[in-house]
Protein backbone atom coordinates (compact mmCIF):
# COMPACT_ATOMS: atom_id res chain seq x y z
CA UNK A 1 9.76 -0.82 -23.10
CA UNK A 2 9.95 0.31 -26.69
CA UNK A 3 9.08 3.47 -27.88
CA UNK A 4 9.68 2.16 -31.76
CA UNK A 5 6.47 1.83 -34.17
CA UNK A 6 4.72 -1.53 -33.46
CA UNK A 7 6.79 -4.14 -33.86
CA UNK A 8 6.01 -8.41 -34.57
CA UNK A 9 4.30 -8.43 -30.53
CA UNK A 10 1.40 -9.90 -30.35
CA UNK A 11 -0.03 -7.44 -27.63
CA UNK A 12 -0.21 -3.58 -28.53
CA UNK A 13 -0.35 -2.48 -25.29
CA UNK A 14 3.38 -3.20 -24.97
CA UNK A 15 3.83 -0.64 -27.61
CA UNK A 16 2.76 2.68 -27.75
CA UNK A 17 0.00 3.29 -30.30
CA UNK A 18 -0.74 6.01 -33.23
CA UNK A 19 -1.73 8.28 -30.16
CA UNK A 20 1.88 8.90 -29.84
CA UNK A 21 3.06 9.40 -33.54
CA UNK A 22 3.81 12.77 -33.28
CA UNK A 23 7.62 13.17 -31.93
CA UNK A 24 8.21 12.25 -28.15
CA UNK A 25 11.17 12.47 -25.96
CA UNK A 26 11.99 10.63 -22.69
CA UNK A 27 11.46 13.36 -21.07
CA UNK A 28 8.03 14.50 -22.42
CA UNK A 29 7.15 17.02 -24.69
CA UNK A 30 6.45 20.56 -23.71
CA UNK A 31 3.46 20.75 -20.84
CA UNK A 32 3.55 17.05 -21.21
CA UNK A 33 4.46 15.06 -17.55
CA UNK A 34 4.67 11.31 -16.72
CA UNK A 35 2.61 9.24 -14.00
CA UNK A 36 3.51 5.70 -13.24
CA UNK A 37 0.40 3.96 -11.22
CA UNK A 38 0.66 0.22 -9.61
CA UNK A 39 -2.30 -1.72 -11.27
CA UNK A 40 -3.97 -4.98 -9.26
CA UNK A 41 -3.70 -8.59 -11.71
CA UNK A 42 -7.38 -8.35 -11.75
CA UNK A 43 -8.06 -4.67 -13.20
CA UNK A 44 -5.61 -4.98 -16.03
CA UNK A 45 -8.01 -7.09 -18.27
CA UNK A 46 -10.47 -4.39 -18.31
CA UNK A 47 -7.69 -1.47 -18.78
CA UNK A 48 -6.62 -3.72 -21.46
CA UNK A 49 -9.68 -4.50 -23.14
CA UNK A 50 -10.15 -7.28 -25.89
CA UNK A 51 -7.29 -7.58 -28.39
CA UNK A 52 -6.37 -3.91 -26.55
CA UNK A 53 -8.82 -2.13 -27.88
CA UNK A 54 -9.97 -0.43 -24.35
CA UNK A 55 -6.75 0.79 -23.99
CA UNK A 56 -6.28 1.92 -27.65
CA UNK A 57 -9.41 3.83 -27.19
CA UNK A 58 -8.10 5.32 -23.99
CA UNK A 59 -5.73 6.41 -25.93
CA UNK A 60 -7.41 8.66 -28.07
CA UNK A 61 -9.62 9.76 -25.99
CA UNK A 62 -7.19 11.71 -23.91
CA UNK A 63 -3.94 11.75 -26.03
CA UNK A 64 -2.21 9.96 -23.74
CA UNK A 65 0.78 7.70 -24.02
CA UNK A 66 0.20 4.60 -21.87
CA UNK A 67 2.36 1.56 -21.06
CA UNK A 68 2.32 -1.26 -19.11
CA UNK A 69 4.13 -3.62 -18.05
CA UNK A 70 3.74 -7.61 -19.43
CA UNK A 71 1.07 -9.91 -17.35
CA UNK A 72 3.66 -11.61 -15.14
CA UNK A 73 5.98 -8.58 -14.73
CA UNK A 74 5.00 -7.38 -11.42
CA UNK A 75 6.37 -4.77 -9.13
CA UNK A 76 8.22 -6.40 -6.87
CA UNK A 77 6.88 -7.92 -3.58
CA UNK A 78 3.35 -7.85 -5.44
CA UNK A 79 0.58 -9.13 -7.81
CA UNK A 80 0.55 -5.18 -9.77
CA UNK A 81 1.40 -4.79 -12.74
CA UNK A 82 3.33 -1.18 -13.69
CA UNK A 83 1.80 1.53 -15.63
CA UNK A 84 3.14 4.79 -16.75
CA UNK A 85 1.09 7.29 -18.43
CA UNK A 86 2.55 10.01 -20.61
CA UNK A 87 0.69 13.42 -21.48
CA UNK A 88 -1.12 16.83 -20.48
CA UNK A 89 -2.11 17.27 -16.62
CA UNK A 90 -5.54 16.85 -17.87
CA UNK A 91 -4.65 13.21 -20.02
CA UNK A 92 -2.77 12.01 -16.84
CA UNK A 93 -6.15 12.51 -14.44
CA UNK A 94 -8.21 11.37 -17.05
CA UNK A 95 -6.60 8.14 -17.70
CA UNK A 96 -6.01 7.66 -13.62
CA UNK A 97 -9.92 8.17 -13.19
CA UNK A 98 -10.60 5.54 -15.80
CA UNK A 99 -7.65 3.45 -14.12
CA UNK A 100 -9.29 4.00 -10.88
CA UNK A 101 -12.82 3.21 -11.85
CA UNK A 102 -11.57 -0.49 -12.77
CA UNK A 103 -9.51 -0.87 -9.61
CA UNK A 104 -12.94 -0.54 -7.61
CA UNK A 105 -14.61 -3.46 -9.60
CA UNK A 106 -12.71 -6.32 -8.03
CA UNK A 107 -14.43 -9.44 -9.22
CA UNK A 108 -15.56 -11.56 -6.04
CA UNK A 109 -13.31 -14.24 -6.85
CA UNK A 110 -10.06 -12.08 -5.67
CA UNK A 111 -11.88 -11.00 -2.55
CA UNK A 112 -11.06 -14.22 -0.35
CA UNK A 113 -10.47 -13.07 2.92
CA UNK A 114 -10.70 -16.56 4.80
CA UNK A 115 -7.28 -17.84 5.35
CA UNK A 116 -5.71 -19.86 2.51
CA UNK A 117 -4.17 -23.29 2.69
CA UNK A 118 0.12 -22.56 3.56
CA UNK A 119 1.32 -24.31 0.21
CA UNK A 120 -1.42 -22.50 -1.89
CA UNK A 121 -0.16 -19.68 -4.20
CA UNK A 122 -0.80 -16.25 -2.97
CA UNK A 123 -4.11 -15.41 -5.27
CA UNK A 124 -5.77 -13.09 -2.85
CA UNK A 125 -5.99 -9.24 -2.92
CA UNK A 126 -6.77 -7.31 -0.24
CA UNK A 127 -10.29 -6.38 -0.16
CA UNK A 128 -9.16 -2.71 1.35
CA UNK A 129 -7.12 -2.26 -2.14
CA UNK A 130 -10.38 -0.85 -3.99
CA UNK A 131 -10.39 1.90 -1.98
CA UNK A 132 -6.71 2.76 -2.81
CA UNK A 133 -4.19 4.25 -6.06
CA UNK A 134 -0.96 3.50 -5.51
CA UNK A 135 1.51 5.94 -7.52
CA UNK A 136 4.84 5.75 -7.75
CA UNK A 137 6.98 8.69 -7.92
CA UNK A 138 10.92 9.73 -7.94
CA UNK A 139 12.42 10.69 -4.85
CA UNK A 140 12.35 14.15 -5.27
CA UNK A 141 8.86 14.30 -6.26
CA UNK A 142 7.97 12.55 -2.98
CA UNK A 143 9.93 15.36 -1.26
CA UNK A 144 7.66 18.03 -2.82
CA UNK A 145 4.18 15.88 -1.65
CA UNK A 146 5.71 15.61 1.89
CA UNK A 147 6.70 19.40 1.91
CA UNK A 148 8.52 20.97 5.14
CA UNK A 149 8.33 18.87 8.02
CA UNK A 150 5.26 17.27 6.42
CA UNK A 151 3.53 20.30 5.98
CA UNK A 152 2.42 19.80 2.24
CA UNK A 153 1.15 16.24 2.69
CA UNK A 154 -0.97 17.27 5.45
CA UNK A 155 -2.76 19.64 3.71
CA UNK A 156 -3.61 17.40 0.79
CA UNK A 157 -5.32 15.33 2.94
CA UNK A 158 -6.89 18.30 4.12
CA UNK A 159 -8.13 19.44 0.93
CA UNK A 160 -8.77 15.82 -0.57
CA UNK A 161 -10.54 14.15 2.59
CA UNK A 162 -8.39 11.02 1.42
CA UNK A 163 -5.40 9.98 3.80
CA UNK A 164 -1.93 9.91 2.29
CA UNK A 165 0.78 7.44 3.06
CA UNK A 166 3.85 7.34 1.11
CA UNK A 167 6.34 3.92 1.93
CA UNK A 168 9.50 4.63 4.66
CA UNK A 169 12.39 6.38 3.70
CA UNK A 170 15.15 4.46 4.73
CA UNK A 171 18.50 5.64 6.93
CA UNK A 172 21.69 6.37 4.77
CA UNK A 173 20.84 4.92 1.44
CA UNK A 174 18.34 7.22 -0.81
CA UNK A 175 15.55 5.05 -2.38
CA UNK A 176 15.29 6.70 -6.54
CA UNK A 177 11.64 6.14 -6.04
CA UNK A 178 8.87 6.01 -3.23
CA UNK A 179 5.59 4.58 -3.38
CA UNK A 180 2.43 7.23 -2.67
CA UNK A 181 -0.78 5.01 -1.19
CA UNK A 182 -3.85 6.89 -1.26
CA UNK A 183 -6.85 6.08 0.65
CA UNK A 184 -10.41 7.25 0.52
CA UNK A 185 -13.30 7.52 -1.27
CA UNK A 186 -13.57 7.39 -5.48
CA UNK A 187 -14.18 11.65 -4.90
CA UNK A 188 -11.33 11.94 -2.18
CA UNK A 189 -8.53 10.05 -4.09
CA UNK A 190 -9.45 12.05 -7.66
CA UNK A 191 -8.79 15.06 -5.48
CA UNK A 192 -5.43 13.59 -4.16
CA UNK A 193 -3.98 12.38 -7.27
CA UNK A 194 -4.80 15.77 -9.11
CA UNK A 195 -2.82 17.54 -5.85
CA UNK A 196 -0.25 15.16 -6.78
CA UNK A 197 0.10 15.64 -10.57
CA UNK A 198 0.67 19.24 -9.63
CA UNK A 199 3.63 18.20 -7.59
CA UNK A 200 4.79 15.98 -10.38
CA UNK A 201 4.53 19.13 -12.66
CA UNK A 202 6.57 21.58 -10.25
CA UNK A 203 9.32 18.93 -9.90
CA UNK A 204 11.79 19.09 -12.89
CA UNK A 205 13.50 15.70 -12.12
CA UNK A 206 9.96 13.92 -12.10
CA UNK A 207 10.40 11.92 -15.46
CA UNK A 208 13.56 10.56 -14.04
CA UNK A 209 12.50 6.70 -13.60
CA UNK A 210 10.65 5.98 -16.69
CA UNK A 211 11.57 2.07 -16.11
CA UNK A 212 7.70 0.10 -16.38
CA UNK A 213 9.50 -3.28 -15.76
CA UNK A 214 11.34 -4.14 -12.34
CA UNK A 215 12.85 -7.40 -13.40
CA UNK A 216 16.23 -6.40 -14.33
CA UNK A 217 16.57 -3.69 -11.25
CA UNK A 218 19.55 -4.65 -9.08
CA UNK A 219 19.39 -3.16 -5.34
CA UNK A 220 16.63 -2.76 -3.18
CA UNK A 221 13.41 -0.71 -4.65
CA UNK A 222 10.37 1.15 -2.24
CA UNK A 223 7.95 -1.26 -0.85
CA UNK A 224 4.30 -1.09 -2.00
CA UNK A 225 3.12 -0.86 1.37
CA UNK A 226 3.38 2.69 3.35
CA UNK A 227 4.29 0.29 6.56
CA UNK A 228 6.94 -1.83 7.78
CA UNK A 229 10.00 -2.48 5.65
CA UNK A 230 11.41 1.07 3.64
CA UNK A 231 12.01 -1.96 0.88
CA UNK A 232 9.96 -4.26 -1.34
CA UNK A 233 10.84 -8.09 -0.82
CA UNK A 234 11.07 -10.48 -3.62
CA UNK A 235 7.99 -11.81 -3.14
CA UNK A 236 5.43 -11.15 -0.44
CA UNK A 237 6.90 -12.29 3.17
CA UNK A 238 5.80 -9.68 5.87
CA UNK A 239 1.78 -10.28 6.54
CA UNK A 240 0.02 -7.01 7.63
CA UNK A 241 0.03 -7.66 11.12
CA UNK A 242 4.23 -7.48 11.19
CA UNK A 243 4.26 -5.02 8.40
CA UNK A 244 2.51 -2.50 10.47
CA UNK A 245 4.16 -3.55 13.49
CA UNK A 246 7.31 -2.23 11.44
CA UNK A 247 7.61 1.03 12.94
CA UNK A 248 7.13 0.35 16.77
CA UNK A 249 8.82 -3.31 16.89
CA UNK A 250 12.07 -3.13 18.29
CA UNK A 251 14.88 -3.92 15.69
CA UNK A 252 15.74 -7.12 16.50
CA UNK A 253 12.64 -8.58 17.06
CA UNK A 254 11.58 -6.97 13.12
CA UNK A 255 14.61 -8.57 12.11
CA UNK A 256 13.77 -11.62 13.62
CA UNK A 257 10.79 -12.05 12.63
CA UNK A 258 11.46 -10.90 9.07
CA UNK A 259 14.33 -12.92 8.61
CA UNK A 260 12.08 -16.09 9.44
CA UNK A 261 9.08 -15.25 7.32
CA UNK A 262 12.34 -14.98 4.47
CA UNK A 263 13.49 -18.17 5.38
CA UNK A 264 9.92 -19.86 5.36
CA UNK A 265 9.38 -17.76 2.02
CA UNK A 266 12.11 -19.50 0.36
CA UNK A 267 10.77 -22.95 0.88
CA UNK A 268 7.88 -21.96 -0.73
CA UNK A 269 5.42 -21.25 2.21
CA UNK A 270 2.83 -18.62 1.67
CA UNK A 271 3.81 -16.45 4.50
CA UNK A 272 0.47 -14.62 4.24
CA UNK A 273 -1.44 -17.56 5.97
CA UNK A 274 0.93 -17.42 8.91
CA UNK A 275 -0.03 -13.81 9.00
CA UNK A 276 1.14 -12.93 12.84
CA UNK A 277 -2.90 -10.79 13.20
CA UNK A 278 -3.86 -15.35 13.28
CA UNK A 279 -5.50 -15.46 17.13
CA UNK A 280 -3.02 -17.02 18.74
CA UNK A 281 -4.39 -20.91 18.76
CA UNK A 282 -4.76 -20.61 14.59
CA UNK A 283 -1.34 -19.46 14.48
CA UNK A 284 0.45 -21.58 16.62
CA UNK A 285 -1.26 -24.71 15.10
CA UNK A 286 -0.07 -23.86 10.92
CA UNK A 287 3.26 -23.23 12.67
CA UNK A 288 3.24 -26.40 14.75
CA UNK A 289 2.38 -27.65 11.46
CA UNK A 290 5.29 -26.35 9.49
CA UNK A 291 7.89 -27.19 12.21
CA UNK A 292 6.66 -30.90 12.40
CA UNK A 293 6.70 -31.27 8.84
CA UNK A 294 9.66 -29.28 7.04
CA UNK A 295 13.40 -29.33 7.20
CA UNK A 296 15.36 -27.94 9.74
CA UNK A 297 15.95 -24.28 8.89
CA UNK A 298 12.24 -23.81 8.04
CA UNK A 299 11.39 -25.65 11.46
CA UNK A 300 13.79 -23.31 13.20
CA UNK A 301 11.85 -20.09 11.50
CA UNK A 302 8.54 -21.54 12.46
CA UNK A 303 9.26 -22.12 15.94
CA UNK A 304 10.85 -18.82 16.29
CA UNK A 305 7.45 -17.52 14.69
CA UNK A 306 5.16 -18.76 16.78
CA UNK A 307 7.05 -17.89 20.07
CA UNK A 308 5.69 -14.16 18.91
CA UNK A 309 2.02 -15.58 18.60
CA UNK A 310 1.39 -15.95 22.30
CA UNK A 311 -1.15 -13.08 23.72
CA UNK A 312 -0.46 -9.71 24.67
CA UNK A 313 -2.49 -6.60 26.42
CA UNK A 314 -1.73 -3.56 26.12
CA UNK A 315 -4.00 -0.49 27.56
CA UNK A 316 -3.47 2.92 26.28
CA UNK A 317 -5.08 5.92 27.01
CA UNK A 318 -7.50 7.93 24.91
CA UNK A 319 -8.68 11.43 25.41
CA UNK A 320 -12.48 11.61 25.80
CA UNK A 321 -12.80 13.85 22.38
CA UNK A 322 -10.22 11.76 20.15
CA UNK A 323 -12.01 8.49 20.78
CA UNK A 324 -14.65 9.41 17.95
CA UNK A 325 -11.46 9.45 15.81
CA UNK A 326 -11.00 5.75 16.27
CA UNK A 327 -14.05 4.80 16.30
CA UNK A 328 -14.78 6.41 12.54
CA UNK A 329 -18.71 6.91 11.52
CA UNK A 330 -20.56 3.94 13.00
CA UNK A 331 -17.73 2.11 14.70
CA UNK A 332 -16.35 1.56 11.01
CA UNK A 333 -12.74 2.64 11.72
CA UNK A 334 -12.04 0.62 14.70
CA UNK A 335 -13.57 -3.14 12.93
CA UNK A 336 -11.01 -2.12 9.99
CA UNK A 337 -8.20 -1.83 12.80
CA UNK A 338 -9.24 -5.36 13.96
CA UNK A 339 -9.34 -6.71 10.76
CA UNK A 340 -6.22 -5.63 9.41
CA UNK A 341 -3.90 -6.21 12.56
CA UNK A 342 -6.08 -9.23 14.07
CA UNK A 343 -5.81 -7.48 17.14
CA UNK A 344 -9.04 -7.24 19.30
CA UNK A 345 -9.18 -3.22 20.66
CA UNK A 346 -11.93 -2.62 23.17
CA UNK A 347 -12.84 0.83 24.58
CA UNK A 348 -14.30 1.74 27.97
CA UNK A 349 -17.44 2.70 27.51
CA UNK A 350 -18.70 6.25 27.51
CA UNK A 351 -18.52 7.98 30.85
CA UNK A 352 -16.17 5.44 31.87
CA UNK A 353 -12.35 7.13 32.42
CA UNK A 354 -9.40 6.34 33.72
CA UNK A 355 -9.51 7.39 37.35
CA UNK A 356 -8.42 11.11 37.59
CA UNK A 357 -8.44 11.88 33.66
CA UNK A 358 -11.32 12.57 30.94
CA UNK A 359 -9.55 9.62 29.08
CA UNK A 360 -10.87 6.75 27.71
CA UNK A 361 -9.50 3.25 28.49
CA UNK A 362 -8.45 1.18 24.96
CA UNK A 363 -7.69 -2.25 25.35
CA UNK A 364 -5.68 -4.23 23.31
CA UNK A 365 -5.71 -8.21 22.99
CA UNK A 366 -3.67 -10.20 20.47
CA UNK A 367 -0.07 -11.72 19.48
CA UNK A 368 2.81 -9.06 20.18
CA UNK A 369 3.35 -7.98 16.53
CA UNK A 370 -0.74 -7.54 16.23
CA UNK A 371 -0.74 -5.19 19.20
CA UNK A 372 2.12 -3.44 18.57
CA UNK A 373 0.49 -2.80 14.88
CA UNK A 374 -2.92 -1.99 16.32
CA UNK A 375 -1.12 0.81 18.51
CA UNK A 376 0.71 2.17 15.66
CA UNK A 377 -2.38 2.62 13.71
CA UNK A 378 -4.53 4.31 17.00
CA UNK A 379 -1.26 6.35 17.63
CA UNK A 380 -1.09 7.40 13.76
CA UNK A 381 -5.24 8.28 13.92
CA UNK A 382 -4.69 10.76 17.04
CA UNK A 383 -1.70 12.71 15.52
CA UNK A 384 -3.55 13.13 12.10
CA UNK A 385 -6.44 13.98 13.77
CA UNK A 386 -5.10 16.15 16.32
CA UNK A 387 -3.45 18.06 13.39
CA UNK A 388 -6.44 18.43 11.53
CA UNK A 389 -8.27 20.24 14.25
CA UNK A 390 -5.50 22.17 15.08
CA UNK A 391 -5.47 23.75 11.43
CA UNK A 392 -8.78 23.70 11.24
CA UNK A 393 -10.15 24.36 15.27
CA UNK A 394 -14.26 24.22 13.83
CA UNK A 395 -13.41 20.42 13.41
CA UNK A 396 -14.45 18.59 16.68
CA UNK A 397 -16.08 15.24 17.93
């Protein structure tokens, strides 16, 4: 957006403020460094603030320069609005925390987890996102975060206790940006983000995509999501079940299946409520639905859809000392699982291996792409945690 004085807008958040009247180029003054953060619909009211004032405030406070983009400018494939943040190290984890803080306050009303009707606007947010910043960074920076062979991004997750995700790189065409999803608690993600400001400081390319708006970008930007697709979609057509089913579906069943939810998309069918994670029964019936009622290509895409909601088990194998891993503190890690890929995972109970190992029998119950997403995740839990202990060997159990 601008960087003139204030012009006849209506909104001064569009516009930096008197916080940045001293002289600033695009690419920062010295020891200053730029951070651009995703913001959910819902927080940007209270980052905002009455006729701006909050942010204005903000301002000052830390010295900051901070834009965003306008209310129905959203990254692409989602309801967030882009914010970059110009200043010190210190002014860009300051305003983050404060960004953070309103992230975590979703209001109840955006929390609607029960299935919405096919034709209804997408108005949910997932409840998971409070525990989440989403950053995005230039390419290069990314390549400093993931370090050698992943080396670098291993040990921030180390050090922050938060777990690290940054969206797929894709084959033969380089991506100028890449979208960094932390998870954690408020404590663990503070530590992450500082970890990554550092990286943003030791990379001298990092104020290279200063862009807050998406609308006039042509070819394919990062997706928001660390799974499935290396590229954001137009608007939002792979649910979370096929999204995470990304990187162990075959190619032609992803393509498939993505190329249907696109064509359903474009009719105007919230894709989201034919999220493949349905049980079987609910999905097969909005799809019956859809294929009685719409025109032929959209009947097409909704029978090929539900041909990948019938029921699949898969068993996999757990050693006896990882399965604490999956489980997480009070069984916590394993209901997420369920609830994100609509799989159902069942584990043998203690004492119970397979015959002639010390592992653990893990069942898995649910439409082909909500399997093949549940495994991903399990398979993604034992690596990180294997490579935890093996840096750190006290960690066990």
């Amino acid at each position: 957006m601008e960087s003139d004085p204030p012009d006849s807008r209506k909104r001064p958040l569009e516009t930096p403020t008197e916080a940045s009247s001293t002289k600033r180029t695009n690419t920062g003054e010295e020891g200053e460094y730029f951070l651009k953060v995703l913001i959910p619909s819902y927080a940007a009211g209270s980052i905002i603030g009455k006729g701006g004032q909050t942010i204005v405030q903000l301002q000052k406070e830390t010295g900051a320069t901070i834009k965003l983009s306008k209310s129905k400018d959203f990254y692409p494939g989602t309801t967030e609005r882009v914010c970059l943040i110009q200043g010190t190290v210190e002014a860009l984890n300051g305003v983050h925390n404060f960004i953070a803080e309103k992230v975590r306050e979703m209001p109840q009303s955006a929390q609607k987890t029960e299935p919405v009707g096919i034709l209804q606007p997408q108005t949910t947010v997932n409840p998971d996102r409070i525990k989440q910043a989403k950053l995005i960074v230039p390419n290069s920076t990314a390549g400093l975060i993931i370090g050698k062979g992943g080396a670098t991004v291993k040990a921030v997750m180390e050090q922050s206790g938060a777990w690290v995700q940054l969206s797929q790189k894709p084959e033969g065409i380089n991506l100028q940006e890449r979208v960094v999803t932390i998870s954690g608690e408020p404590e663990q993600n503070r530590k992450a983000v500082e970890i990554i400001v550092q990286k943003i400081q030791e990379d001298p390319q990092s104020s290279s995509c200063l862009n807050i708006s998406y609308s006039n970008i042509s070819g394919p930007v990062a997706n928001s999501n660390p799974t499935g697709s290396p590229y954001a979609n137009s608007a939002e057509v792979m649910p979370a079940a096929a999204a995470a089913a990304a990187a162990t579906a075959s190619s032609n069943d992803l393509l498939a299946i993505t190329s249907a939810l696109n064509t359903l998309a474009s009719y105007g069918y919230n894709t989201n409520s034919l999220g493949l994670g349905l049980n079987p029964a609910a999905a097969s019936g909005v799809l019956a639905a859809v294929a009685a009622s719409a025109n032929p290509a959209a009947a097409a895409a909704a029978n090929l859809l539900a041909s990948y909601a019938t029921k699949d088990v898969v068993e996999i194998a757990v050693p006896e000392n990882l399965v604490g891993a999956i489980l997480g503190k009070g069984g916590k890690t394993l209901v997420e699982y369920q609830e994100l890929t609509g799989a159902r995972i069942q584990i043998s109970k203690k004492g119970e291996f397979i015959p002639g190992t010390r592992n653990r029998k893990v069942t898995i119950t649910g439409s082909p792409a909500a399997t093949q997403a549940a495994q991903y995740l399990i398979s993604q839990r034992i690596t990180y945690e294997q490579g935890v202990r093996a840096t750190n060997p006290q960690k066990v159990g």
